[in-house]
Structures are given as structure tokens and as C-alpha cells.
N, C-alpha and C. Protein backbone atom coordinates (compact mmCIF):
# COMPACT_ATOMS: atom_id res chain seq x y z
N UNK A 1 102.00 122.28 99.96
CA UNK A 1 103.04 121.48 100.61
C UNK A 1 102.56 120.07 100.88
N UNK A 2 101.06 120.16 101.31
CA UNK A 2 100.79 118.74 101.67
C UNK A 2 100.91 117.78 100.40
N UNK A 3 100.67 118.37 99.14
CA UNK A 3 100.77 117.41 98.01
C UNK A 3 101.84 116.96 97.94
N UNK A 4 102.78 117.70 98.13
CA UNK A 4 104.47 117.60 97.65
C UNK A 4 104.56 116.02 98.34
N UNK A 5 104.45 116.73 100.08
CA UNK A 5 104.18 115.22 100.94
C UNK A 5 103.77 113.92 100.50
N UNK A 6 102.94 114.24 100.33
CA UNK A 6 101.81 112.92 99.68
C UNK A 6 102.49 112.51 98.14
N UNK A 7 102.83 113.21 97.56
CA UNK A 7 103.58 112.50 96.14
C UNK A 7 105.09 111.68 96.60
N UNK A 8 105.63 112.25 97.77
CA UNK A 8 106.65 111.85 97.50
C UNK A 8 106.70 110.46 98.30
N UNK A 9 105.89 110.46 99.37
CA UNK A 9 105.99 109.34 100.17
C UNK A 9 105.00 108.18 99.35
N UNK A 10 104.22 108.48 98.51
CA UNK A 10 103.40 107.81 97.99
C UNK A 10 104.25 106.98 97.13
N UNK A 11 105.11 107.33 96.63
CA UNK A 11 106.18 107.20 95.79
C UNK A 11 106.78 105.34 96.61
N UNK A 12 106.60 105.69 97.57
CA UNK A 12 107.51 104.38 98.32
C UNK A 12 106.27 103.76 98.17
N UNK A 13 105.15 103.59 97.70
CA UNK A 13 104.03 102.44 98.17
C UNK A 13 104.18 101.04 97.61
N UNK A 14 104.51 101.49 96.48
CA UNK A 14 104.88 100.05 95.62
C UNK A 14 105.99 99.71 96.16
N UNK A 15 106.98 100.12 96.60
CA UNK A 15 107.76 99.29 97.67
C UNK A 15 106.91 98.37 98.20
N UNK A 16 106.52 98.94 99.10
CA UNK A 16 105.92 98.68 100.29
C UNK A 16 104.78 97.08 99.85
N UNK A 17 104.38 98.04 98.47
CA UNK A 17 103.21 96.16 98.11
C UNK A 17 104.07 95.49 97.87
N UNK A 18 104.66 95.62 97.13
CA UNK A 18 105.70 94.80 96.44
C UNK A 18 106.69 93.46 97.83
N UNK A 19 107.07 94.17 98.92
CA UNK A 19 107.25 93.52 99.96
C UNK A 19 105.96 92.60 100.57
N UNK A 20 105.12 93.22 100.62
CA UNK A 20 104.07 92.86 101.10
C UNK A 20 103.55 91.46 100.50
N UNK A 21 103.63 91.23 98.84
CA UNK A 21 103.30 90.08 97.78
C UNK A 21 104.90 89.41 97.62
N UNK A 22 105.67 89.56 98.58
CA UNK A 22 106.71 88.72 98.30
C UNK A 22 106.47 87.67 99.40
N UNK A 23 106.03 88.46 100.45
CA UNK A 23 106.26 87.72 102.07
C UNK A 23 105.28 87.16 102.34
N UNK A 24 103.69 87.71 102.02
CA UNK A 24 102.58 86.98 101.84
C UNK A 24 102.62 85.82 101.22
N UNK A 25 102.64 85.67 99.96
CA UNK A 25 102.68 84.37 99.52
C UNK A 25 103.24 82.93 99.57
N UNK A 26 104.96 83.74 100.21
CA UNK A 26 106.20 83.02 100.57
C UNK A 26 105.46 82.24 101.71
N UNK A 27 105.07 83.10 102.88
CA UNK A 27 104.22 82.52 104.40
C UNK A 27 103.36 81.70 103.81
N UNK A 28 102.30 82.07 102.78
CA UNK A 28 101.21 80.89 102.66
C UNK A 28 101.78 79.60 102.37
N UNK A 29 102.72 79.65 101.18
CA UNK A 29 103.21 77.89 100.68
C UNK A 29 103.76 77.67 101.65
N UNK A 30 104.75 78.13 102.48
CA UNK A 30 105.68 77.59 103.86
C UNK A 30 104.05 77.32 104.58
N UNK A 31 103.74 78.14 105.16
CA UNK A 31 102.53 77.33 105.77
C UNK A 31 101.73 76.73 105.89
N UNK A 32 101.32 76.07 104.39
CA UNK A 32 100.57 74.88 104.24
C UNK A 32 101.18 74.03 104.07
N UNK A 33 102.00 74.16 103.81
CA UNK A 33 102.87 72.77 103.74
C UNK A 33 103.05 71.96 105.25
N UNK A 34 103.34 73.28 106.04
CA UNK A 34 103.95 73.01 107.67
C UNK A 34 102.40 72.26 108.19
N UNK A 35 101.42 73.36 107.85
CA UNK A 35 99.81 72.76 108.33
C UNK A 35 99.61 71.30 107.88
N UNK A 36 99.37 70.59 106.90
CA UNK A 36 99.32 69.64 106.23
C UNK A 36 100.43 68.63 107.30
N UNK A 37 101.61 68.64 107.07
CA UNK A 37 102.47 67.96 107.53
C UNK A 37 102.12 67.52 109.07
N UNK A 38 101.61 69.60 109.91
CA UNK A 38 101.21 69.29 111.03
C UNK A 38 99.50 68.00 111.33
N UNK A 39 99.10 68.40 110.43
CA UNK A 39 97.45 67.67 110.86
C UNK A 39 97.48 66.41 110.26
N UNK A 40 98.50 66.00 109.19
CA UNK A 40 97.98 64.74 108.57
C UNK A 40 99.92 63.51 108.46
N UNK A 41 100.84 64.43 108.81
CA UNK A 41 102.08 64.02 109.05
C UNK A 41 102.11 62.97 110.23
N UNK A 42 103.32 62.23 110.36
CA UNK A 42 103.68 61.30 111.78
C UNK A 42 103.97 62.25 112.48
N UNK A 43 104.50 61.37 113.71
CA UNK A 43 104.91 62.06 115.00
C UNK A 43 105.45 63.17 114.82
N UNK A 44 106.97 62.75 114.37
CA UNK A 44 107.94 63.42 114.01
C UNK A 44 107.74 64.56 112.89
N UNK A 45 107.01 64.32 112.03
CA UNK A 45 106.96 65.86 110.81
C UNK A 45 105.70 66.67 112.17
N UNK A 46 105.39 66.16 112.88
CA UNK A 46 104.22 67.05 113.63
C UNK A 46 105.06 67.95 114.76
N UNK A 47 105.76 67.20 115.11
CA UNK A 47 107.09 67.47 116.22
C UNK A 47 107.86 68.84 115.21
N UNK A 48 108.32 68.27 114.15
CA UNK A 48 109.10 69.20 113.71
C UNK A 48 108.25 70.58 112.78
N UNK A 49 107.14 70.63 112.60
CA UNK A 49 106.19 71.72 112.50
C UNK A 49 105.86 72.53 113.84
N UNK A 50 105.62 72.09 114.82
CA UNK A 50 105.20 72.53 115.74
C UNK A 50 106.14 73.20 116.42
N UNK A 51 107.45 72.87 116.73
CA UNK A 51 108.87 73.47 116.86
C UNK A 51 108.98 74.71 115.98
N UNK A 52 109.26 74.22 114.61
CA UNK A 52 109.28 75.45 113.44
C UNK A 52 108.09 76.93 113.94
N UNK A 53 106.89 76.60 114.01
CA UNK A 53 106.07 77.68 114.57
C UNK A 53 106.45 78.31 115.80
N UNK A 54 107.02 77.06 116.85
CA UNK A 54 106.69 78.02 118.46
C UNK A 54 108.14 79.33 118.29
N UNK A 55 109.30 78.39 117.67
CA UNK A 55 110.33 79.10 117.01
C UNK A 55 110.25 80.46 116.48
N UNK A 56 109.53 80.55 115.43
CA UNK A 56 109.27 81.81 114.08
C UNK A 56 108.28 83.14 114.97
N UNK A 57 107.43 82.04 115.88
CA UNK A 57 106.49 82.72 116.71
C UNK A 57 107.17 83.54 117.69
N UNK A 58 108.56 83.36 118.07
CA UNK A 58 108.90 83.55 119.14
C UNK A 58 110.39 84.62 119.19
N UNK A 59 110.39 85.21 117.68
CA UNK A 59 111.39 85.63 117.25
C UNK A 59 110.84 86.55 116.71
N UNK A 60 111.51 88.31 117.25
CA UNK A 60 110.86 89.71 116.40
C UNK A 60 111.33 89.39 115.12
N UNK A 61 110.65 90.27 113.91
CA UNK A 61 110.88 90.18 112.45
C UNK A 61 112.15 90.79 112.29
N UNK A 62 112.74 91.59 113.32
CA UNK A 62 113.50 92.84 112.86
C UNK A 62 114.52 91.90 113.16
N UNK A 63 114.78 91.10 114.37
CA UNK A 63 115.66 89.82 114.28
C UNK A 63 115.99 89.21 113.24
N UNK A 64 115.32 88.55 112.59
CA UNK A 64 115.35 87.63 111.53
C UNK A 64 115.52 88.36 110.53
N UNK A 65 116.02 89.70 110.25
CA UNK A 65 115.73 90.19 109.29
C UNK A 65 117.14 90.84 109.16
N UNK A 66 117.15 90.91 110.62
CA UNK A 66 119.03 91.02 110.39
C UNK A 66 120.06 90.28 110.20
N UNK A 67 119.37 89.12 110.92
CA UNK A 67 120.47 87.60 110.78
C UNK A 67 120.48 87.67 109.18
N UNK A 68 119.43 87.44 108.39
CA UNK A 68 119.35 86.92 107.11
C UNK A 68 120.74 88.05 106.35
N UNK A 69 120.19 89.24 106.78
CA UNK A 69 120.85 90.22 105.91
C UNK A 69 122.53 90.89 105.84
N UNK A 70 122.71 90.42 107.66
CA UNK A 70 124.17 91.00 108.04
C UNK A 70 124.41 89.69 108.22
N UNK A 71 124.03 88.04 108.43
CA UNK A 71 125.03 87.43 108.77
C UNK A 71 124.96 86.23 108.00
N UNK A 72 123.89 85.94 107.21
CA UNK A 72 123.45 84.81 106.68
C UNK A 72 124.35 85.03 104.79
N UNK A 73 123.62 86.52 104.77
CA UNK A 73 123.86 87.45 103.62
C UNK A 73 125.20 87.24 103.15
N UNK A 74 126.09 86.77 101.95
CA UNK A 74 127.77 86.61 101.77
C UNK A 74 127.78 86.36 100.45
N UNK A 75 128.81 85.54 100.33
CA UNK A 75 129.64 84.72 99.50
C UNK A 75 128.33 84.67 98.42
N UNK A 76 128.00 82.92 99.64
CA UNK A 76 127.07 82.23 99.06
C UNK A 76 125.63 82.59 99.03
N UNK A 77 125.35 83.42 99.54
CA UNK A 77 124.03 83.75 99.36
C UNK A 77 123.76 85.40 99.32
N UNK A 78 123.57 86.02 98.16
CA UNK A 78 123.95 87.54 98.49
C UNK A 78 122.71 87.94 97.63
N UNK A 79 121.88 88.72 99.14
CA UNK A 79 120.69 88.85 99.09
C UNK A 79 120.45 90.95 99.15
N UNK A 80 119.83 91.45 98.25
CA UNK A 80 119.29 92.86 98.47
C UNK A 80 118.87 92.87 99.21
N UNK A 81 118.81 94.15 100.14
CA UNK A 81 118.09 94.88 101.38
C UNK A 81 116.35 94.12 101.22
N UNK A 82 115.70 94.36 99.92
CA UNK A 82 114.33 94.14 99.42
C UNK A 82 114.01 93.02 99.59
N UNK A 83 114.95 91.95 98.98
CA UNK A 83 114.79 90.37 99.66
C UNK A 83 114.91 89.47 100.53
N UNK A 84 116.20 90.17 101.54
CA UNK A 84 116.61 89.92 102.66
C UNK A 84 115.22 90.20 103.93
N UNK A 85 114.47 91.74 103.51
CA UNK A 85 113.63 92.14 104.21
C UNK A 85 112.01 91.06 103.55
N UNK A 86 112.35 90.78 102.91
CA UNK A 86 110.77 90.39 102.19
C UNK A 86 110.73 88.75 102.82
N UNK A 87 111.89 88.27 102.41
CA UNK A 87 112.06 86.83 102.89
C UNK A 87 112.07 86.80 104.21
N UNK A 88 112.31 87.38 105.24
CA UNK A 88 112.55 87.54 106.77
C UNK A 88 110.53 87.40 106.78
N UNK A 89 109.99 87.98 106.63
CA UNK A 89 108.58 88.58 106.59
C UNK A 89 108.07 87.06 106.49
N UNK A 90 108.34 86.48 105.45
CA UNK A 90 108.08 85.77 104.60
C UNK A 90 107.77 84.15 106.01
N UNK A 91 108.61 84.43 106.11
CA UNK A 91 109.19 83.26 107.00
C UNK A 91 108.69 83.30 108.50
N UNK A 92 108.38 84.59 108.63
CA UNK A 92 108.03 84.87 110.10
C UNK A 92 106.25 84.28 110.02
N UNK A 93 105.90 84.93 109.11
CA UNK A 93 104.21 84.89 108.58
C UNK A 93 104.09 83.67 108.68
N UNK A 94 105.16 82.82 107.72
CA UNK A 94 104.66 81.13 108.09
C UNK A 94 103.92 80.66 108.94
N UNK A 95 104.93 81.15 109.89
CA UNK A 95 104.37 80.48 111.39
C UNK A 95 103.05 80.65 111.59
N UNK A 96 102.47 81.70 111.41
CA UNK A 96 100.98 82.54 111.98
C UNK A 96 100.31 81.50 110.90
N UNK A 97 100.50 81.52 109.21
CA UNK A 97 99.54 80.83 108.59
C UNK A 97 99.30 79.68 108.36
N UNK A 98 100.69 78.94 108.93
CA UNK A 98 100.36 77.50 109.47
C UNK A 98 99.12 77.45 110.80
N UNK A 99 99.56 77.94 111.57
CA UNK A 99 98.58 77.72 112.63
C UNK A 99 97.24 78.22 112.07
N UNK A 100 96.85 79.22 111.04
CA UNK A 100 95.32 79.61 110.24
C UNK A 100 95.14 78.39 109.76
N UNK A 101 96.04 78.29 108.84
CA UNK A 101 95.63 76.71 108.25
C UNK A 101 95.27 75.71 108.96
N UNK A 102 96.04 75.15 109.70
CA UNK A 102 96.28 74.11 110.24
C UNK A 102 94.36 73.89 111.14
N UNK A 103 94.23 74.89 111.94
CA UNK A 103 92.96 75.68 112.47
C UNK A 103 91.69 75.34 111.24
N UNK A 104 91.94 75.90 110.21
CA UNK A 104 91.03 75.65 108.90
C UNK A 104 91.03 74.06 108.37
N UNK A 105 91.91 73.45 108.29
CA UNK A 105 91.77 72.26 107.98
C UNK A 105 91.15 71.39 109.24
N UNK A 106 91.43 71.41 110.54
CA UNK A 106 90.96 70.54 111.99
C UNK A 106 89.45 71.20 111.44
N UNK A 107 88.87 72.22 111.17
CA UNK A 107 87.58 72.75 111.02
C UNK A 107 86.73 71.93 110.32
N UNK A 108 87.13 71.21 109.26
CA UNK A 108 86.48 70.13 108.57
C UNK A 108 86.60 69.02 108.40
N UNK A 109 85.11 68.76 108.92
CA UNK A 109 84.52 67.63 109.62
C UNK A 109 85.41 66.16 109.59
N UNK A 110 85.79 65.42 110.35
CA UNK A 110 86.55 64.08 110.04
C UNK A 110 85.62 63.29 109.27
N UNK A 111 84.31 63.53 109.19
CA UNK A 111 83.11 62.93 107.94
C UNK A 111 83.95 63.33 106.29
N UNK A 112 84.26 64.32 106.55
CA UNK A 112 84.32 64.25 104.47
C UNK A 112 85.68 63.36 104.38
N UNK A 113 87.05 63.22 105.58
CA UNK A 113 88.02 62.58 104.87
C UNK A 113 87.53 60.98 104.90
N UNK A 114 86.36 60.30 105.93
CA UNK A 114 85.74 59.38 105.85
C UNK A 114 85.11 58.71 104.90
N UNK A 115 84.42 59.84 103.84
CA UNK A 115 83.15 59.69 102.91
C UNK A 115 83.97 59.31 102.17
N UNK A 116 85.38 60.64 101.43
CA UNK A 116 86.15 60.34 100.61
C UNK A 116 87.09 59.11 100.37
N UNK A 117 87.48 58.64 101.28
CA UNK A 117 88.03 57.02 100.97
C UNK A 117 87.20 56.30 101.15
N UNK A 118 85.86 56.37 101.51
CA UNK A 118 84.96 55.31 101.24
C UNK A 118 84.66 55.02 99.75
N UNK A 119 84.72 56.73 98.53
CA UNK A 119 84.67 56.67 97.73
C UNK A 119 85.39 55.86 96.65
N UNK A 120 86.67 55.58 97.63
CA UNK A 120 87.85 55.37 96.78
C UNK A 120 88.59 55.91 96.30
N UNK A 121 88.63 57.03 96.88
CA UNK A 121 89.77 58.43 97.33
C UNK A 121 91.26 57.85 98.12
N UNK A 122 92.46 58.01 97.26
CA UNK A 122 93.91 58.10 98.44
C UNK A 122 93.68 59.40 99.44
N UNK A 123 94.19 58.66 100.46
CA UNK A 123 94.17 59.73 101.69
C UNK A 123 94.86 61.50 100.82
N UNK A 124 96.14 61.22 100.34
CA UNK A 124 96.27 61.87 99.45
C UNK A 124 95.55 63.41 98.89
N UNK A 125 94.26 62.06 97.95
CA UNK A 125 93.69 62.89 96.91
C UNK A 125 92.17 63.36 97.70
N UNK A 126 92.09 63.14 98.67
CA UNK A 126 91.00 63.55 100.04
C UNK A 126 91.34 64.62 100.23
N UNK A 127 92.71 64.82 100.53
CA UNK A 127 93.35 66.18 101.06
C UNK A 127 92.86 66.88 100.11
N UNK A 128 93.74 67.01 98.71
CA UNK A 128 93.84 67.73 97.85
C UNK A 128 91.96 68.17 96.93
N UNK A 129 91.57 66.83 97.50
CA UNK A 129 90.17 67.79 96.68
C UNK A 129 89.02 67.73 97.34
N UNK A 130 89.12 67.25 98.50
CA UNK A 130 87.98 67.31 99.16
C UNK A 130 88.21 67.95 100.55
N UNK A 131 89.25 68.27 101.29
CA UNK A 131 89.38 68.66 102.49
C UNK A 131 90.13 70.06 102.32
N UNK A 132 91.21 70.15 101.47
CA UNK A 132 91.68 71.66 100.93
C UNK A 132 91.27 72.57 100.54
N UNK A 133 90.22 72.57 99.50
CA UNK A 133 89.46 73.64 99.08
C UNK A 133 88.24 73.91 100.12
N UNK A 134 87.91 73.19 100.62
CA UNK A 134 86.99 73.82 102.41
C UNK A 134 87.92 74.45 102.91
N UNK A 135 88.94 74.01 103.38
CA UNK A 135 89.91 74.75 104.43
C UNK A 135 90.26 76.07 103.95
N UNK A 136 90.94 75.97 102.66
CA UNK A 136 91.11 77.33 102.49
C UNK A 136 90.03 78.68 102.03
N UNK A 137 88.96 78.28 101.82
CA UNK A 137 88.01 79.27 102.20
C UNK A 137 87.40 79.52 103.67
N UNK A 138 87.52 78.25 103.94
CA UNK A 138 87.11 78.91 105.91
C UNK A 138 88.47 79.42 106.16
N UNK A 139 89.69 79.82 106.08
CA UNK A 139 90.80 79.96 106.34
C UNK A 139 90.86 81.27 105.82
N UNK A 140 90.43 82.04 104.93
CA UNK A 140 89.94 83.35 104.47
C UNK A 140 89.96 84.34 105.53
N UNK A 141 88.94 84.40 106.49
CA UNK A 141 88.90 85.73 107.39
C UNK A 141 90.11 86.00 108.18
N UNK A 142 90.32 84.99 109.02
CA UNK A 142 91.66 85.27 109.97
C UNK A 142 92.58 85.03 109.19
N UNK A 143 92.94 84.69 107.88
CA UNK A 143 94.02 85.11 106.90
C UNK A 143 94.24 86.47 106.70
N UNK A 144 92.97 86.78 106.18
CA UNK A 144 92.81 88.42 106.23
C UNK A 144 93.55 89.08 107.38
N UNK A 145 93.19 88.93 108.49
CA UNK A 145 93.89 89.97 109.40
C UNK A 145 95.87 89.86 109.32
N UNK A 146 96.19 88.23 109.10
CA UNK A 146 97.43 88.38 108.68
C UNK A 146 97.72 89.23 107.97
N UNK A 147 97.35 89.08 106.31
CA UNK A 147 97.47 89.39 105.60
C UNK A 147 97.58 91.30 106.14
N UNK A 148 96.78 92.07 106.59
CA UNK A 148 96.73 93.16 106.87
C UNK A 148 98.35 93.41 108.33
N UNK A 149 98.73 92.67 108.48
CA UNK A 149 99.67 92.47 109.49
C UNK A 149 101.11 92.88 108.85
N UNK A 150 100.87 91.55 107.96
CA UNK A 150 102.42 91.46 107.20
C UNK A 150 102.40 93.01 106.30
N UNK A 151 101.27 93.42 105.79
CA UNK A 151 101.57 94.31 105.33
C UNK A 151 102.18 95.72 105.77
N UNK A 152 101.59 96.01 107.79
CA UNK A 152 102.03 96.92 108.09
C UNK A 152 103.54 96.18 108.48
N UNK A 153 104.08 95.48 109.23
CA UNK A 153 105.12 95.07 109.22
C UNK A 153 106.18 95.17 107.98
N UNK A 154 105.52 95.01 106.83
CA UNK A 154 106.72 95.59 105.76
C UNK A 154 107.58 96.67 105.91
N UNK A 155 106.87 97.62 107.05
CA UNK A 155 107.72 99.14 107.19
C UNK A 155 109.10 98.62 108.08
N UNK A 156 109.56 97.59 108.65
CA UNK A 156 110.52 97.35 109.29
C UNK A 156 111.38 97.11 108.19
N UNK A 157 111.23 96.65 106.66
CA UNK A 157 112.59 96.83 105.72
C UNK A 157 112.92 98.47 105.92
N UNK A 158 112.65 99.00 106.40
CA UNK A 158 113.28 100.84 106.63
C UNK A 158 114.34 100.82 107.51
N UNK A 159 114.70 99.63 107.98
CA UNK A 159 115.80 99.33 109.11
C UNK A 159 116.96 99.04 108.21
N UNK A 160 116.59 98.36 106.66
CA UNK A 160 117.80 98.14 105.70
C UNK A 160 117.58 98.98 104.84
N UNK A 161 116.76 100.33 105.01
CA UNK A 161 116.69 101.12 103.97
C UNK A 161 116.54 101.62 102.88
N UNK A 162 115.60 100.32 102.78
CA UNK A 162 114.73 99.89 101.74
C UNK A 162 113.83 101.28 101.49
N UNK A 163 113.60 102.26 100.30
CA UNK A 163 112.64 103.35 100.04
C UNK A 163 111.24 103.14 100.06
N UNK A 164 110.99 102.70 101.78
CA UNK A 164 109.32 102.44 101.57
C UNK A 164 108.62 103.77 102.13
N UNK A 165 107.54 103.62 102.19
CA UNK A 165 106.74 104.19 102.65
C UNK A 165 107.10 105.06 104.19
N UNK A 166 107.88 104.29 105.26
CA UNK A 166 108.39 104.80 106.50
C UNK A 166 109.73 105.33 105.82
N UNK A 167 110.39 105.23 105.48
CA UNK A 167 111.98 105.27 104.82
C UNK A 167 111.15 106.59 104.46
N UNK A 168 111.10 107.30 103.29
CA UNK A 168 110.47 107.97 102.79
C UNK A 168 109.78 109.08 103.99
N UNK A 169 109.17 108.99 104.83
CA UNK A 169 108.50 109.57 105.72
C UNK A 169 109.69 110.40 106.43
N UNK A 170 110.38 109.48 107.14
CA UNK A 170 111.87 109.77 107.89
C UNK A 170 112.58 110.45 107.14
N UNK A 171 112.83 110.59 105.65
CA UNK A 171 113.75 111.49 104.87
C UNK A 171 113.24 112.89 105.26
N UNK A 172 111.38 112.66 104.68
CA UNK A 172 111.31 113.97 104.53
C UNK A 172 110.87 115.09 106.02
N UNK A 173 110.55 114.24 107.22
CA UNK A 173 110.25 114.89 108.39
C UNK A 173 112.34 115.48 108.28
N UNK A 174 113.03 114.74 108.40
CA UNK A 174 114.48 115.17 108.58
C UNK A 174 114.97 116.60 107.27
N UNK A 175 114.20 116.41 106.53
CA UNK A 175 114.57 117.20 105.61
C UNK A 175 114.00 119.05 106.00
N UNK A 176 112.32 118.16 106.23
CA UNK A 176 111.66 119.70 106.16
C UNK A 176 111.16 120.34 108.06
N UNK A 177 111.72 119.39 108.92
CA UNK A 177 111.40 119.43 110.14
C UNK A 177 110.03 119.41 110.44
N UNK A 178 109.06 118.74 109.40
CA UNK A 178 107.57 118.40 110.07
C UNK A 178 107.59 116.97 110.36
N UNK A 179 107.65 116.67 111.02
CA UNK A 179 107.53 115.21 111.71
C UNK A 179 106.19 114.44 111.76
N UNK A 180 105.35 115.52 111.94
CA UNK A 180 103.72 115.32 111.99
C UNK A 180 103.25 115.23 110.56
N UNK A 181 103.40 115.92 109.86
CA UNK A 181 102.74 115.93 109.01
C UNK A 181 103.47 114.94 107.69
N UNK A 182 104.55 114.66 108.57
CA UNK A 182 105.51 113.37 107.28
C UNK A 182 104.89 111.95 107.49
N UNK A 183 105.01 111.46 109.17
CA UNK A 183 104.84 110.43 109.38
C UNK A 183 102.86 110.83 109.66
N UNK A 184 102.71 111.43 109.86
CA UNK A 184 100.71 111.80 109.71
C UNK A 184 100.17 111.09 107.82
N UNK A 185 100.91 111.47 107.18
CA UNK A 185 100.60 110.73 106.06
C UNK A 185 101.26 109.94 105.65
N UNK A 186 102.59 109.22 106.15
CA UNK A 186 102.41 107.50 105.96
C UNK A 186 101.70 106.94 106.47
N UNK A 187 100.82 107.20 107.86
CA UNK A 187 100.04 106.52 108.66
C UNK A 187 98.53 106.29 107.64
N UNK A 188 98.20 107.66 107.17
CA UNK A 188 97.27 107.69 106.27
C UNK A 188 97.18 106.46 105.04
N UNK A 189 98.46 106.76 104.32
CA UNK A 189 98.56 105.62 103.46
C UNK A 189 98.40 104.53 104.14
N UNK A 190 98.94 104.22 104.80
CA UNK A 190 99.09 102.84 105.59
C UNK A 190 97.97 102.51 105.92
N UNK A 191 96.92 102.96 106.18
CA UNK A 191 95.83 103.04 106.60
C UNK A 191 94.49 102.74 105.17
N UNK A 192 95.12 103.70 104.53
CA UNK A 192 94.05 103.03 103.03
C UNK A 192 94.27 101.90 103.05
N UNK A 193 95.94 101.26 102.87
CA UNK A 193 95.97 100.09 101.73
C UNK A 193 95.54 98.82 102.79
N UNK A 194 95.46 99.35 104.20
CA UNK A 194 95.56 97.99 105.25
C UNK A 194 93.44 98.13 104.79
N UNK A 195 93.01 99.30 104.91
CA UNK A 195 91.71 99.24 104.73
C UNK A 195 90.84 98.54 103.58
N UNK A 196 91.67 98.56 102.05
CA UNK A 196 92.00 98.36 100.96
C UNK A 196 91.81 96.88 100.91
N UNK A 197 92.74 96.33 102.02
CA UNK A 197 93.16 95.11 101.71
C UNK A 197 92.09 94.31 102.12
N UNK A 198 91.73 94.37 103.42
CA UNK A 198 90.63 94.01 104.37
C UNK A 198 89.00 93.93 103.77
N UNK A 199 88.81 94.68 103.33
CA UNK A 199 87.83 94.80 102.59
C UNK A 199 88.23 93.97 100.64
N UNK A 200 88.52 94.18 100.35
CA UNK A 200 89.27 92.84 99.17
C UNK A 200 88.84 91.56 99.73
N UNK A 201 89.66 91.53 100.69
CA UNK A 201 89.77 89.99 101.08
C UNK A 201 88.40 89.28 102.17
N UNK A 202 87.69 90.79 102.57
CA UNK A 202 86.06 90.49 102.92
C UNK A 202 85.37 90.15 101.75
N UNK A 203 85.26 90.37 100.49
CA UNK A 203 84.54 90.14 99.47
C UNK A 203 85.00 88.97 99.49
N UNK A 204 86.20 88.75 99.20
CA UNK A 204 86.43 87.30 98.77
C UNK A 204 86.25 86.37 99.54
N UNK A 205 85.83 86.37 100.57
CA UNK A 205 85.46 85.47 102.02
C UNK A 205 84.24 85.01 101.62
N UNK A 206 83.50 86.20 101.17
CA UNK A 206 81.91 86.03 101.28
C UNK A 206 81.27 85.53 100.23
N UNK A 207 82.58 85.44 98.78
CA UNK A 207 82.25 84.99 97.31
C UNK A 207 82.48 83.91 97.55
N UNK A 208 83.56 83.41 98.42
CA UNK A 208 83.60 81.90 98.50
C UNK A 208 83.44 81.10 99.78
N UNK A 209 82.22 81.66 100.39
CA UNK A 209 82.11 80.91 101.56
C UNK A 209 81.32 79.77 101.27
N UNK A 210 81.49 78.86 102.09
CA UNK A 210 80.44 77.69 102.16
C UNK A 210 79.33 77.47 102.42
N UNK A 211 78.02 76.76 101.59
CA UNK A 211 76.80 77.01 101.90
C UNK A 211 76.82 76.61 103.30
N UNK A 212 77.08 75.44 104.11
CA UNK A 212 77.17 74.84 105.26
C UNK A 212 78.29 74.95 105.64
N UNK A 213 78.56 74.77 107.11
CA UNK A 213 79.66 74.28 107.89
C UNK A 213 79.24 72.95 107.97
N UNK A 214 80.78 72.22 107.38
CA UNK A 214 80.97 70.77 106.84
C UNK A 214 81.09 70.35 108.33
N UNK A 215 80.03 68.98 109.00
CA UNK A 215 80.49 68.30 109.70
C UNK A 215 80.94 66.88 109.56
């Protein structure tokens, strides 16, 4: 019986990544952009980043996930349960990886954007090749724990009924009346791929860390 379990809920996992690499990535470009804008923008793009975060920060996912889907969702914009839920994620994460970023970029040193236009670097092209690629490897670890975040948070598309991993769990505790042993091994899964992930993204911290901390 336990296999049956385990095949069938396993079955929702690629859901579940699949949400997971929609909303992840979506959060990173929204959030560097917002970071950037925040650390190297005027008043006003700093004003209006900093708003955007306390905002996104300050709003459950399951919120935003309904606006998008029951009220945003129509005519003009007619979005699947999968995208409605992935993009909500997506958008919420921003917030968190602007502030990683934003955190990762203040981290290095006001010396290299110095050195670099001394070189004859645009403020610009400082960013882009001398202050960005530091940031986003010191920006690595506490990405990671996002990253392991958004992923358990994907189980809230089970609110639009999306066939993930929790969706799946809930069928079959309702079906076969084990409750324990349905939601006992989504937790399990949930538990590899968050373990899975964490460790991935520890290697990759440590493949691309910096010989020094840049001052």
C-alpha cells in the first residue's frame, strides 16, 4: 500500500518543480532589477522599490494568489490555475530577493565601483561587470534558503487545485481514510526535494565563492 502512496503522490512532484522554476526565476529578474534600482536608482525609483517590497512583504501568498486568479483573471488576461499560482509566488519572492540582492550588492566594497571608473568604466558597465558578478555569488546562501521557501510554498497552488504534491495527498487521505500516512509522505517528499535543493545550491555557493571578501 505504501508504494501505491508514494507512486501516486509522487506523481504531483513535477507539478510541484515545475511551479517552483516558474516563481523562482520570475522573483530573481523582478528582484534584481528592484535591488539595482534600489542601491544605485534616485530618490524616487528607491522610494518606489522600497514600497514595492514592504507591500509584497506584507501580503500572504494565498492573497495574491487569489486576487490574480478570481479577480484579476478575465477577459483580458485569462490565466490557468498553474500560472495564476506560479506568478502569485513569483511576485511575492521578489520582494524577499530584492532585499538578498540588494544586501549582496551593499556587501561590495564601495572600492571596486571606485577602481572601476577610475578605469574608465560607465557607472553602468561597473555594475554589470564588476559589482554584479560579486553580488550574486555572495547572494548564493541566503538565496538558497529562499529558494527552499518558494518551493515549499508551491503547495498553496492546492487552493486552485492545481495536482501537486498536497492536492494529491488530500485526494488520497479522503479516498482511503489514512490521513497519516497520505500527508506523512508528501511531507517526506517535500522534504527530499527541499533537502535536494539546499544542498545543490550549497555546492554551488562553495564552487563560486570568492577568494576574498571584496573591500
Amino acid at each position: 500500500m505504501l508504494s501505491n502512496f508514494v507512486s501516486y503522490i509522487i506523481n504531483g512532484t513535477a507539478t510541484t518543480v515545475a511551479v517552483t522554476l516558474v516563481a523562482l526565476p520570475a522573483g530573481l529578474v523582478i528582484g534584481l532589477l528592484l535591488a539595482l534600482l534600489h542601491t544605485y536608482g534616485g530618490r524616487w525609483l528607491r522610494w518606489l522599490a522600497a514600497a514595492y517590497s514592504l507591500l509584497m512583504r506584507g501580503v500572504p501568498p494565498v492573497v495574491l494568489l487569489f486576487i490574480l486568479y478570481f479577480v484579476l483573471s478575465g477577459d483580458w488576461i485569462n490565466l490557468s490555475a498553474f500560472w495564476a499560482g506560479s506568478i502569485s509566488l513569483g511576485i511575492v519572492s521578489s520582494a524577499y530577493q530584492m532585499e538578498i540582492l540588494r544586501g549582496a550588492l551593499l556587501s561590495v566594497g564601495s572600492g571596486q565601483m571606485v577602481a572601476a571608473r577610475a578605469i574608465g568604466m560607465s557607472r553602468l558597465k561597473a555594475i554589470r561587470y564588476v559589482i554584479l558578478p560579486q553580488a550574486l555569488r555572495l547572494a548564493i546562501p541566503p538565496w538558497s534558503n529562499e529558494a527552499s521557501i518558494v518551493l515549499k510554498d508551491s503547495s498553496l497552488v492546492y487552493a486552485l487545485g492545481v495536482s501537486e504534491i498536497l492536492r494529491r495527498a488530500q485526494q488520497l487521505s479522503a479516498t482511503t481514510q489514512q490521513p497519516f500516512l497520505a500527508y506523512g509522505t508528501a511531507a517526506l517528499i517535500y522534504f527530499v526535494l527541499v533537502f535536494t535543493t539546499n544542498r545543490l545550491l550549497d555546492w554551488l555557493g562553495w564552487r563560486t565563492r570568492l577568494p576574498t571578501n571584496p573591500v
